[in-house]
Structure formats: C-alpha cells, structure tokens
N, C-alpha and C. Protein backbone atom coordinates (compact mmCIF):
# COMPACT_ATOMS: atom_id res chain seq x y z
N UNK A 1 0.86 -1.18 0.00
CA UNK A 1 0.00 0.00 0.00
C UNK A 1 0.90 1.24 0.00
N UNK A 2 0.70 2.26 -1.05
CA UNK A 2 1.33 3.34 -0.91
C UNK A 2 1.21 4.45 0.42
N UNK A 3 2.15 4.62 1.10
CA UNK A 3 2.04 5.55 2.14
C UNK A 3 1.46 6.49 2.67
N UNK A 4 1.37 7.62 1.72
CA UNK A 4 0.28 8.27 1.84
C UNK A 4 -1.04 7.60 2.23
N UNK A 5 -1.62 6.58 1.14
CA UNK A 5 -3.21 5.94 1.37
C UNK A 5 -2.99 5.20 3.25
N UNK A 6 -1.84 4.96 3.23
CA UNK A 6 -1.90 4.51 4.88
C UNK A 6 -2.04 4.83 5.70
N UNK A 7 -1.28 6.12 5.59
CA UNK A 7 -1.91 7.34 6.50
C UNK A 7 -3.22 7.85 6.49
N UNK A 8 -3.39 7.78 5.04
CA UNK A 8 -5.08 8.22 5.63
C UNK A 8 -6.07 7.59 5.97
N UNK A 9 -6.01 6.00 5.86
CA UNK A 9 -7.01 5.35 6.72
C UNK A 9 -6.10 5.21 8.15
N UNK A 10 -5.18 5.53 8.41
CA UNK A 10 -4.91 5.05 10.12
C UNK A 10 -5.36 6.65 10.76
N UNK A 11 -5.26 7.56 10.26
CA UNK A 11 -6.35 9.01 10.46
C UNK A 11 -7.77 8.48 10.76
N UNK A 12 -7.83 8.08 9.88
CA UNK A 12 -9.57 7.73 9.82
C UNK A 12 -10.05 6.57 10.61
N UNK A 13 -9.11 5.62 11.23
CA UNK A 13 -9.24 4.47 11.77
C UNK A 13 -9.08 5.06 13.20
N UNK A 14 -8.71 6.29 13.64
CA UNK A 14 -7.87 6.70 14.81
C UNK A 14 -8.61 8.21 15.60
N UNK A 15 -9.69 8.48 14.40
CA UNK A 15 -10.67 9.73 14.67
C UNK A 15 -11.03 9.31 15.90
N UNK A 16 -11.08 10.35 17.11
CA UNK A 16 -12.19 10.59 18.28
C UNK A 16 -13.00 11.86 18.21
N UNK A 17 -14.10 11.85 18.77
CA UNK A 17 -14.99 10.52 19.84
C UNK A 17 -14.85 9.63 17.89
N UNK A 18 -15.40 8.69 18.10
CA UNK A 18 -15.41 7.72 16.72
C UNK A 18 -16.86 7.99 16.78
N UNK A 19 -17.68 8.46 15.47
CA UNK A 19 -18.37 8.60 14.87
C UNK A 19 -18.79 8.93 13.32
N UNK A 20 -18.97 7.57 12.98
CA UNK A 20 -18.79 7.52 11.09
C UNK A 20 -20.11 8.07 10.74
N UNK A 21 -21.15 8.32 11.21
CA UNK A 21 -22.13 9.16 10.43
C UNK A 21 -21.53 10.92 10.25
N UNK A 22 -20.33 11.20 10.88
CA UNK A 22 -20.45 12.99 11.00
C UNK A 22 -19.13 12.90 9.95
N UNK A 23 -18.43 11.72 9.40
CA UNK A 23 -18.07 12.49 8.78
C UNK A 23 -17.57 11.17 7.13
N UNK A 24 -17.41 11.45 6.54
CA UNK A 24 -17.44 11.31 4.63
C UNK A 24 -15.96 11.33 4.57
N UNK A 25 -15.45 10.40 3.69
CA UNK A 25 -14.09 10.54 3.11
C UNK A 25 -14.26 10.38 1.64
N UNK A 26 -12.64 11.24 0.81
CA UNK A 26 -13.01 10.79 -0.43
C UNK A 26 -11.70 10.70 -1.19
N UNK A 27 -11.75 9.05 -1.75
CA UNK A 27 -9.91 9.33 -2.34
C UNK A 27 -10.03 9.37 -3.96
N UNK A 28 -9.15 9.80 -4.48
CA UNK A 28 -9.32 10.31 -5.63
C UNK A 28 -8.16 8.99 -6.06
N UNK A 29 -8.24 8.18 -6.94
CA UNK A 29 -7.18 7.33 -7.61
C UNK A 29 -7.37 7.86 -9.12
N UNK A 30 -5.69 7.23 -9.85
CA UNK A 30 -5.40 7.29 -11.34
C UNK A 30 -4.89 6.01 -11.27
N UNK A 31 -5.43 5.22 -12.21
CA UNK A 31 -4.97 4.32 -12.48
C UNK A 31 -4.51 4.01 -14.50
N UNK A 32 -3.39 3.75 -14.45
CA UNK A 32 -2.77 3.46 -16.10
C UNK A 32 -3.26 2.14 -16.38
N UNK A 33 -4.31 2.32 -17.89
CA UNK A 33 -4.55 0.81 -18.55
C UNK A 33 -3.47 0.24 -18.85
N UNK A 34 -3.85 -0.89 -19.47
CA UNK A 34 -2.52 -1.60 -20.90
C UNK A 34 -2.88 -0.88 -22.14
N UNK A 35 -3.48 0.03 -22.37
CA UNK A 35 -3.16 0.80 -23.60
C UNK A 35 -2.68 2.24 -23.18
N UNK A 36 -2.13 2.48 -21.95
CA UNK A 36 -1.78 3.71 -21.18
C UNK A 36 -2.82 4.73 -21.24
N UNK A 37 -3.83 4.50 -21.30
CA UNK A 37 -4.82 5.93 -21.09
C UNK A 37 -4.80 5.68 -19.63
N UNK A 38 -5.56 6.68 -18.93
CA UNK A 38 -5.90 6.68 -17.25
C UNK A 38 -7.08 6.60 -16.92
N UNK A 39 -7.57 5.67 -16.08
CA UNK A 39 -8.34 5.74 -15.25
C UNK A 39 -8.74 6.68 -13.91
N UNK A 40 -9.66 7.53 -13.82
CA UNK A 40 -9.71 8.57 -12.85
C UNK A 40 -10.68 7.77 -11.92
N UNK A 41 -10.75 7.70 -10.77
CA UNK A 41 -11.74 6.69 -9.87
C UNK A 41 -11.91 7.08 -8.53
N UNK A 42 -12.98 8.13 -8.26
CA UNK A 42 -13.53 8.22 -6.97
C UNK A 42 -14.07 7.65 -6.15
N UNK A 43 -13.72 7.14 -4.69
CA UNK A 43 -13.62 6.04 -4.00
C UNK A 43 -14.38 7.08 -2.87
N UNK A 44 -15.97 7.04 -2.74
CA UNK A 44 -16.47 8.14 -1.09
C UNK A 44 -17.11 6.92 -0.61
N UNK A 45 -16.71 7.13 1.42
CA UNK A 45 -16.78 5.98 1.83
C UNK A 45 -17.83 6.89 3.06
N UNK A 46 -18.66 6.21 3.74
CA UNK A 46 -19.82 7.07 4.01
C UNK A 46 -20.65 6.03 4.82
N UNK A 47 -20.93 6.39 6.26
CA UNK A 47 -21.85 5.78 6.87
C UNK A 47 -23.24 6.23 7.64
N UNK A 48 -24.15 5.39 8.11
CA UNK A 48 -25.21 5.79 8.01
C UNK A 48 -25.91 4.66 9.37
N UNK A 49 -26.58 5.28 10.33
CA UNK A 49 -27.40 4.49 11.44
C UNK A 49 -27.68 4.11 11.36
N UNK A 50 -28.26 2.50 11.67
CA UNK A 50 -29.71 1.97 11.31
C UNK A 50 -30.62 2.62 12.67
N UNK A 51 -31.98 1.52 12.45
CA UNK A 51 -32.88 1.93 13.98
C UNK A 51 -32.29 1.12 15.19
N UNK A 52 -31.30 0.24 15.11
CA UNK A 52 -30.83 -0.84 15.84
C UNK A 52 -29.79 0.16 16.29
N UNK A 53 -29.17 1.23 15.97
CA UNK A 53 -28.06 1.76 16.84
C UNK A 53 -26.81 1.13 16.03
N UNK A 54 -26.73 0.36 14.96
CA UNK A 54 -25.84 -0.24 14.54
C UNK A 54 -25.01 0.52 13.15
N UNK A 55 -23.98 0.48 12.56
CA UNK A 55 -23.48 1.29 11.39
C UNK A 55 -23.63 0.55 10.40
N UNK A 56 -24.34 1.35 9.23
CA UNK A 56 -24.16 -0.21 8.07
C UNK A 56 -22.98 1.20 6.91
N UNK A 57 -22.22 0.40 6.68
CA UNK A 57 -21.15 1.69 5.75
C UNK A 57 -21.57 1.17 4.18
N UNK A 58 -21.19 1.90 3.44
CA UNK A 58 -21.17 2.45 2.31
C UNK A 58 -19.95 2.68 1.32
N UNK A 59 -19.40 2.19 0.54
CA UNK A 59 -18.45 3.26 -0.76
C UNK A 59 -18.76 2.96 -1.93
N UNK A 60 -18.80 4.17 -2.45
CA UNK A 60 -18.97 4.08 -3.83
C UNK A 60 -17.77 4.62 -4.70
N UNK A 61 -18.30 4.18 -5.58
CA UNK A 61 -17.30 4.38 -6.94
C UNK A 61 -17.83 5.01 -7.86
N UNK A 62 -17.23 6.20 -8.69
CA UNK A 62 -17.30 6.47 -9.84
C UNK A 62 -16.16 7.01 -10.80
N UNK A 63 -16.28 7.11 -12.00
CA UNK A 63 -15.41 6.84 -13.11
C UNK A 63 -15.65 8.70 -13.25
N UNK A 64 -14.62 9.66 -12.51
CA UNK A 64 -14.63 10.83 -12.74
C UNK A 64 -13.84 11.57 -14.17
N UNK A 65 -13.28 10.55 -14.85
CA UNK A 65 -12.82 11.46 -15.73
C UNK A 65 -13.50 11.61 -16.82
N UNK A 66 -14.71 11.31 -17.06
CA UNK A 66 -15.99 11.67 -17.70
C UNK A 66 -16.80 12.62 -17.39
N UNK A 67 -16.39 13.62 -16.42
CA UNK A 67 -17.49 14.65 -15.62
C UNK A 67 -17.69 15.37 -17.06
C-alpha cells in the first residue's frame, strides 16, 4: 500500500470521539490501462445508522474522468 493511502485510513481508523455518520471521506485514484490511457476513480466511503443503533457503511465508486 502506498504511504500516503496509509496514513489516511490510520487518520480515519484513529478519529475521536469515533463517529462515522459525522463524517465522509473521499480518495481520488489514477490508475494506467494496458493501452496507457488513465483511469480517474472516486472512491467516497460514508456511513449511516440503522434503527438498531448499529453502522451499516457504504463506498462508492465512480469513473470521474468523464465529468
């Protein structure tokens, strides 16, 4: 895993008080095909309560270099 990305989930793994509904992350990747064009790929990771008091999380993906 590249360093940077490590740091930012041990940030995010390490937040107090810990509460994943208050807050949203979002990583931005490039990734090179085998025909060298790039892939642009937004990775927002995002959680949400149930009625049980329990966290059900969330990430999505989308293909940003089409905006």
């Amino acid at each position: 895993m590249l360093e940077g990305l490590r740091q930012c989930f041990e940030f995010i793994n390490s937040a107090e008080p810990y509460d994943p509904v208050t807050h949203r992350f979002v990583f931005h990747y490039r990734f090179k095909g085998k025909t060298g064009t790039y892939l642009h790929l937004r990775d927002e990771k995002l959680a949400i309560e149930s009625e049980n008091g329990k966290y059900v999380y969330f990430t999505m993906f989308k293909d940003i270099f089409k905006q």
